[in-house]
Protein backbone atom coordinates (compact mmCIF):
# COMPACT_ATOMS: atom_id res chain seq x y z
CA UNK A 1 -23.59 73.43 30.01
CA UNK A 2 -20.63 74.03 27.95
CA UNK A 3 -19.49 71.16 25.55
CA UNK A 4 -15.82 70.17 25.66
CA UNK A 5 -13.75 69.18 22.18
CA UNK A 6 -11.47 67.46 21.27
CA UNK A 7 -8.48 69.51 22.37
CA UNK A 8 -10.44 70.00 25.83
CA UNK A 9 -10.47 66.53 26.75
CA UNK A 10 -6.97 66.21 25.37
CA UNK A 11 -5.68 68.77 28.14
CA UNK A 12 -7.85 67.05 30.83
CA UNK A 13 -6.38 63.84 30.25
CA UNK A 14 -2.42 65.32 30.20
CA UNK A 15 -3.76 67.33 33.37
CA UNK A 16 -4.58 64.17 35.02
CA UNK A 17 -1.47 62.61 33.97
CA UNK A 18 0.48 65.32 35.29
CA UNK A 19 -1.37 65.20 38.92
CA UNK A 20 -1.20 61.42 38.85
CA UNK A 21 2.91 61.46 38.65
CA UNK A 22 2.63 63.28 42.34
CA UNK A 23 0.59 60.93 44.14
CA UNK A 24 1.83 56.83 45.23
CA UNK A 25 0.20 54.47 43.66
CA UNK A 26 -2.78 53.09 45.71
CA UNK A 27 -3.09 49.80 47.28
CA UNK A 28 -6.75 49.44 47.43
CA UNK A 29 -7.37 46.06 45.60
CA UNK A 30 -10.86 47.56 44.61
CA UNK A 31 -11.70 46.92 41.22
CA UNK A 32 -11.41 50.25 39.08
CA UNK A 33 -13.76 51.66 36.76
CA UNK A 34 -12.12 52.90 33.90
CA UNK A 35 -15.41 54.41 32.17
CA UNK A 36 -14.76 57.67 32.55
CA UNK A 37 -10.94 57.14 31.08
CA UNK A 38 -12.07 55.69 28.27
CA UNK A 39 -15.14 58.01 27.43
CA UNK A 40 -12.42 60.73 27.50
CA UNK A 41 -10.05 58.67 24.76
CA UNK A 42 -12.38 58.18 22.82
CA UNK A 43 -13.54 62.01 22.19
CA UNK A 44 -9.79 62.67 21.43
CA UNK A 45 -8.72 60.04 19.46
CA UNK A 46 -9.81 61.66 16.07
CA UNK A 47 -7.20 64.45 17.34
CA UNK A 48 -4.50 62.08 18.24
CA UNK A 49 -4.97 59.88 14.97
CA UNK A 50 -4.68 62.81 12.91
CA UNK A 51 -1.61 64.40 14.80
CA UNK A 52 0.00 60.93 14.58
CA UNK A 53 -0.74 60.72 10.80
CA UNK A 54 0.59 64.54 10.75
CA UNK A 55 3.99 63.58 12.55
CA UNK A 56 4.45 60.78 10.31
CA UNK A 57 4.26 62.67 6.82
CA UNK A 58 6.53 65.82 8.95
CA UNK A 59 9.45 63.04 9.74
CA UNK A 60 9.24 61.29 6.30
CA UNK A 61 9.74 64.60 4.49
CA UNK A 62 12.06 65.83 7.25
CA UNK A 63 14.39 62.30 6.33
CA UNK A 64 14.13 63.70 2.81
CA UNK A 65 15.81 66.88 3.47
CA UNK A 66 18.37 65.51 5.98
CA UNK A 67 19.10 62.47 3.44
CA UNK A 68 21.72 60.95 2.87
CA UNK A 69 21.64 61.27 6.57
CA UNK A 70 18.93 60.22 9.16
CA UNK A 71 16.10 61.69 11.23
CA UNK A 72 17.39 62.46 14.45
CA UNK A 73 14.16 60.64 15.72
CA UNK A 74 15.45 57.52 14.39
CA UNK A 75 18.22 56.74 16.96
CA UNK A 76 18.15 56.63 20.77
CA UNK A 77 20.20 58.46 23.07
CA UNK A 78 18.38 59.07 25.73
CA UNK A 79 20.18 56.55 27.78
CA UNK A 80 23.15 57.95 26.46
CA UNK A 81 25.58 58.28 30.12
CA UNK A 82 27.77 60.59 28.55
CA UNK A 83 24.75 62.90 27.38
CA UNK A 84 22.52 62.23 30.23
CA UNK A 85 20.56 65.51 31.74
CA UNK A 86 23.05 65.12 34.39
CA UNK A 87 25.93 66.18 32.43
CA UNK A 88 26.05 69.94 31.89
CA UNK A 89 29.39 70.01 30.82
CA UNK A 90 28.95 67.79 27.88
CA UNK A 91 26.76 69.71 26.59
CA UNK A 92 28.40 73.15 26.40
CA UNK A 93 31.41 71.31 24.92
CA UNK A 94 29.63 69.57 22.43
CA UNK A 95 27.90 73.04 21.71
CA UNK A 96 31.29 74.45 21.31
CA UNK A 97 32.28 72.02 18.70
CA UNK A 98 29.02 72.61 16.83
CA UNK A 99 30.33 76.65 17.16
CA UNK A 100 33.58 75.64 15.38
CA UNK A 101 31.23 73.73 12.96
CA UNK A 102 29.91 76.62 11.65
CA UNK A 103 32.32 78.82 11.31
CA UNK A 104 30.57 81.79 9.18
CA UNK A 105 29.59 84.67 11.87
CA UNK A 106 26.30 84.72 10.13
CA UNK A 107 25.38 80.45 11.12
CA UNK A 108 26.90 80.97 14.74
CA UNK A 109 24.58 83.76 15.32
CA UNK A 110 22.15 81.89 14.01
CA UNK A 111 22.26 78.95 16.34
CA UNK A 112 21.11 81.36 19.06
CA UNK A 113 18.67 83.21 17.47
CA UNK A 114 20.79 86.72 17.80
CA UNK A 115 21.35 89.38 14.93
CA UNK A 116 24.51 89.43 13.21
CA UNK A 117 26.42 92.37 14.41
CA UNK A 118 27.59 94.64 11.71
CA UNK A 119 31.06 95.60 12.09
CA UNK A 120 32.41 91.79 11.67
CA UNK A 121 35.41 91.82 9.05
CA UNK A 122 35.27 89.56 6.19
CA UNK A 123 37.34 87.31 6.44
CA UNK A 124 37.44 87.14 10.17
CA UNK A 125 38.87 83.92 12.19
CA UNK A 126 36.59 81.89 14.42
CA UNK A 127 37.83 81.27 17.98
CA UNK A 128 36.71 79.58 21.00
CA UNK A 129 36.85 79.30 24.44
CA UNK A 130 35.16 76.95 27.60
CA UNK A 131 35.24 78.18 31.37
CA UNK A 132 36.74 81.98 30.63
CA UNK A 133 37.34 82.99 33.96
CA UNK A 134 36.72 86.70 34.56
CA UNK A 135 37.05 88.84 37.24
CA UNK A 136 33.57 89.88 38.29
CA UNK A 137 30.08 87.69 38.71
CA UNK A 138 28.39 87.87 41.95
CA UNK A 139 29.38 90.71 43.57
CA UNK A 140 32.83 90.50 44.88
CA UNK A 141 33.12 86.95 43.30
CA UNK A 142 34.53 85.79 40.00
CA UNK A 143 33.08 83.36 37.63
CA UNK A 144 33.65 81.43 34.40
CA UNK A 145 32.31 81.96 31.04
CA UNK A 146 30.66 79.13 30.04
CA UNK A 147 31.60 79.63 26.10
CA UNK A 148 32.86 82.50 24.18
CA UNK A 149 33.03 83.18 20.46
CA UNK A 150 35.66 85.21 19.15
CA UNK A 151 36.20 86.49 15.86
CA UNK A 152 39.90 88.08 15.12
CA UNK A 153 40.51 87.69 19.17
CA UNK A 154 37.90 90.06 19.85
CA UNK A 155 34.53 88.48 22.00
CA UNK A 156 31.10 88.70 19.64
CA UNK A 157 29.31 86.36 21.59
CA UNK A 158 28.66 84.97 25.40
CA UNK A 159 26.99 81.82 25.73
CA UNK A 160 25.67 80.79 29.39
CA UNK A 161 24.05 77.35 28.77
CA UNK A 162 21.37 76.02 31.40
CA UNK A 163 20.10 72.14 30.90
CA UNK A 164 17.45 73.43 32.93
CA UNK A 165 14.48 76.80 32.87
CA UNK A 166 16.10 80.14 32.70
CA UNK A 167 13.78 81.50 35.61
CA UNK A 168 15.31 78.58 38.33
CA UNK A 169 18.69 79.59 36.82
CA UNK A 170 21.31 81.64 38.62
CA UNK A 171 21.51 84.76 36.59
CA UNK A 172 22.56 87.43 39.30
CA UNK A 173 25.92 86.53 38.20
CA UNK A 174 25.42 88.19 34.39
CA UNK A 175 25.56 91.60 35.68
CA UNK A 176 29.00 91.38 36.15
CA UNK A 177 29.71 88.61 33.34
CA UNK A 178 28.49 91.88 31.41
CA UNK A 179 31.39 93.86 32.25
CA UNK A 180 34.30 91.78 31.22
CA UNK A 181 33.31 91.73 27.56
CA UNK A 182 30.50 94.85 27.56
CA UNK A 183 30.38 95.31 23.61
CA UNK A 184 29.58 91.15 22.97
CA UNK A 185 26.11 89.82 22.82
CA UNK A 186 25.68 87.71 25.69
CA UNK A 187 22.67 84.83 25.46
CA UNK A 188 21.25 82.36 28.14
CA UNK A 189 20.74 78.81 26.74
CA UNK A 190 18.03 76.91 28.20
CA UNK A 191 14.61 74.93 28.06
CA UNK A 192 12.09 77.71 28.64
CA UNK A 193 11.96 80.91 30.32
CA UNK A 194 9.42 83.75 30.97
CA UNK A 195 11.75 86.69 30.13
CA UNK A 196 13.43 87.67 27.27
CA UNK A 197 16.38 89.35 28.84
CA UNK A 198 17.78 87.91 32.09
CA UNK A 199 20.11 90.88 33.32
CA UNK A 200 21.41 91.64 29.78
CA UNK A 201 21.63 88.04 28.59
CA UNK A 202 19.12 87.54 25.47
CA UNK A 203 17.37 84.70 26.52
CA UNK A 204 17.23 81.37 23.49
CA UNK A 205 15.74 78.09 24.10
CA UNK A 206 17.02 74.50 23.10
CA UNK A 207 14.23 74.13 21.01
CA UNK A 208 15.37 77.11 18.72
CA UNK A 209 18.53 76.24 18.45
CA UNK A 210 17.82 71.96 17.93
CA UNK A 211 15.94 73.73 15.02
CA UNK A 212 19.31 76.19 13.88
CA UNK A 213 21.45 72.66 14.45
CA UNK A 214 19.23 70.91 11.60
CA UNK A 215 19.54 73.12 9.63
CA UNK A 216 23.48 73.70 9.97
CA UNK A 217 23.63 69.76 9.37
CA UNK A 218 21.47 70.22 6.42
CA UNK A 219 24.22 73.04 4.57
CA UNK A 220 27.43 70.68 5.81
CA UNK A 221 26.08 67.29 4.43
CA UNK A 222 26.94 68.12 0.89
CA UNK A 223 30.72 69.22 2.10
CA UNK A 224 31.26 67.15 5.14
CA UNK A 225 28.81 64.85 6.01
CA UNK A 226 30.81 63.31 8.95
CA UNK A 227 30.14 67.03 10.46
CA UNK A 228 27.01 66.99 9.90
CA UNK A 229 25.96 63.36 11.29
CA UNK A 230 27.77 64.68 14.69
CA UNK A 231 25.46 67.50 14.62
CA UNK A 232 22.37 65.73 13.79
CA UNK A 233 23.85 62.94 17.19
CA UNK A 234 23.94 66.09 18.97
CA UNK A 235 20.40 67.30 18.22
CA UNK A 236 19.20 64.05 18.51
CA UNK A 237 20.97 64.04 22.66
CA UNK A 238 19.40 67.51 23.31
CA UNK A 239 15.82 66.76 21.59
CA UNK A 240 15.22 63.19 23.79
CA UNK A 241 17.52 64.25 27.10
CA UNK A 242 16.56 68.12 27.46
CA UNK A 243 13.51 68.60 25.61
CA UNK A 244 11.73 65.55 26.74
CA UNK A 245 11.16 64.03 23.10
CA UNK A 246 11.98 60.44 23.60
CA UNK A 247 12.37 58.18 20.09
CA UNK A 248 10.54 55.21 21.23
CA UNK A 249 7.41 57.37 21.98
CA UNK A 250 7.74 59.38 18.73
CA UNK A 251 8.10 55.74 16.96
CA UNK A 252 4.68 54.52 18.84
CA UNK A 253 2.53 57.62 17.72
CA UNK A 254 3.23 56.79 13.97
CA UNK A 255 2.97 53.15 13.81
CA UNK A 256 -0.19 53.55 16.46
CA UNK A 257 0.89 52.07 19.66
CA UNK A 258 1.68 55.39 21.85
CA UNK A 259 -2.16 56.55 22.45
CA UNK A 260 -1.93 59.51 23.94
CA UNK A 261 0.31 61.73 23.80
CA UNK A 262 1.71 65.73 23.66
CA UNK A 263 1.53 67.73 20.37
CA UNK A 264 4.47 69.51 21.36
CA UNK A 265 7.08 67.07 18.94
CA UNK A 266 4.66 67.65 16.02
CA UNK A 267 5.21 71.02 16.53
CA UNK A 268 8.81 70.86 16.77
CA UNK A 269 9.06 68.90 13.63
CA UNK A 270 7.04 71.50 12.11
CA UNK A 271 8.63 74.36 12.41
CA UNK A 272 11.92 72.68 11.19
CA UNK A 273 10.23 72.11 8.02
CA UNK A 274 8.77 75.37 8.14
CA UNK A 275 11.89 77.23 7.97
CA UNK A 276 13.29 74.65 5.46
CA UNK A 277 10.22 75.03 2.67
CA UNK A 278 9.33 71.86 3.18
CA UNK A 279 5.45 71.31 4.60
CA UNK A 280 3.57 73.07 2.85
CA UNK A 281 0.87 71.37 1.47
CA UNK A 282 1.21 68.29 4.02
C-alpha cells in the first residue's frame, strides 16, 4: 500500500473542500467525528508551516522592493463595489490607464507578455482607445474593441479582456476583430485558459500581467510615485477580486491563524521576486 506525503494529503484535503462547497449543509444533529480531518492536518502541517514561513519572508522582501510604497497584500479591496468581479468595465478602463502609465512600447508590451514589434519609431506617441467599434465580429455582426494601443495613430496592440477563463469566453468574434487591424498583435486577457491562441488572439493571464504591473510600479516610484501607488491599488483589485487571493487569508497564513490553505499566492509572490532578483537565497 502506497504511502501518501505531505503534498498528497494536502490535495485530498483542498479536494474535499472543493466537493464540500457543492453539497447543503446537513442537518443530522449526529455528533461528528473529526478523526480522520485531523489525522490528515496533521501530516500536512509541516508543509503548510513552512509555506507560511516561506510567504512571509517573499512579502517582507517584496515590501522592500516596492518601498516607499506598500505590498499590495496589505490593503483590502475585495469588497471594493467599484472593482467587484462584477464590473468588467472597470477593469479594462483601469487597464487602459495603466497602458497610458507606461508609455514606452517596450513596458506596454510587456504587461501582456507579447514581443516588441520591430518597426516601432523612436520617438513614437502613445494613444488609446475603449469600445473601438469595427465593422466585422461575428459573422455579419459588428463589435467593439475592448482597448487598443496606438503608437503614431497606427494600432500595435488589441486587448480583449475577460474577468473570467478564456475557454468559457466568446472568442468566435476575433476572427473578424482580426481583420479591422490585421498587422496589430491582438491578446485575450483573462484568468486561465487551455490554449495559447484563441483564433489569432495570443492568449495572457491576469496573473502575468499582476506580475508586469509590479514591476511597472516598481520603475515609476522613483519618478511618480502617485502613478505607481494607483498601479499597485490596481494590482491589489485584480490579485483579491479576479485571482482569488484575498488579504485577510494571506494575513492569517503568516501570523498562523489561516490553517490550511492553497500554495498558489506563494507562488505568485514568487515569481514577482523572481523576475525582480530578489529571492534568492530565501
Amino acid at each position: 500500500m502506497a504511502v501518501l506525503g505531505a503534498d498528497d494529503w494536502l490535495g485530498v484535503m483542498q479536494t474535499w473542500a472543493a466537493l464540500g462547497a457543492d453539497f447543503a449543509t446537513s442537518r443530522s444533529n449526529a455528533p461528528v467525528d473529526w478523526a480522520a480531518a485531523m489525522l490528515m492536518i496533521d501530516a500536512v502541517r509541516p508543509k503548510l508551516e513552512a509555506d507560511a514561513r516561506r510567504l512571509k519572508d517573499l512579502l517582507d522582501q517584496s515590501r522592500r522592493i516596492l518601498a516607499p510604497l506598500g505590498e499590495p497584500f496589505d490593503h483590502d479591496l475585495g469588497l471594493h463595489r467599484w472593482l467587484d468581479g462584477e464590473r468588467e468595465e472597470a477593469y479594462s478602463d483601469w487597464l487602459e490607464w495603466v497602458v497610458r502609465q507606461a508609455r514606452t512600447a517596450g513596458r506596454v508590451f510587456g504587461l501582456f507578455g507579447q514581443e516588441l514589434p520591430k518597426d516601432i519609431p523612436h520617438g513614437a506617441v502613445l494613444t488609446t482607445k475603449r469600445e473601438v467599434c469595427v465593422e466585422e465580429g461575428h459573422e455579419e455582426y459588428g463589435g467593439r474593441l475592448d482597448l487598443v494601443v496606438y503608437y503614431d495613430d497606427r494600432a500595435l496592440l488589441v486587448i480583449e479582456v475577460k474577468k473570467g477563463d478564456a475557454d468559457s469566453a466568446d472568442t468566435g468574434k476575433h476572427v473578424g476583430y482580426k481583420k479591422s487591424h490585421p498587422l496589430a498583435t491582438h491578446v485575450l486577457l483573462a484568468n486561465a485558459g487551455e490554449l495559447a491562441d484563441y483564433e489569432g488572439f495570443q492568449f495572457c493571464t491576469w496573473a502575468d500581467t499582476c506580475i508586469a504591473m509590479r514591476h511597472l510600479a516598481v520603475d515609476l516610484k522613483n519618478q511618480e510615485i502617485m502613478a505607481a501607488a494607483m498601479v499597485l491599488a490596481f494590482v491589489a483589485a485584480v490579485e483579491q477580486n479576479l485571482l482569488g487571493f484575498s488579504s485577510a487569508a494571506v494575513r492569517g497564513i503568516c501570523d498562523g491563524t489561516h490553517l490550511v490553505f492553497s500554495g498558489r499566492v506563494v507562488d505568485h509572490i514568487e515569481r514577482f521576486l523572481a523576475k525582480s532578483g530578489g529571492s534568492n537565497g530565501l
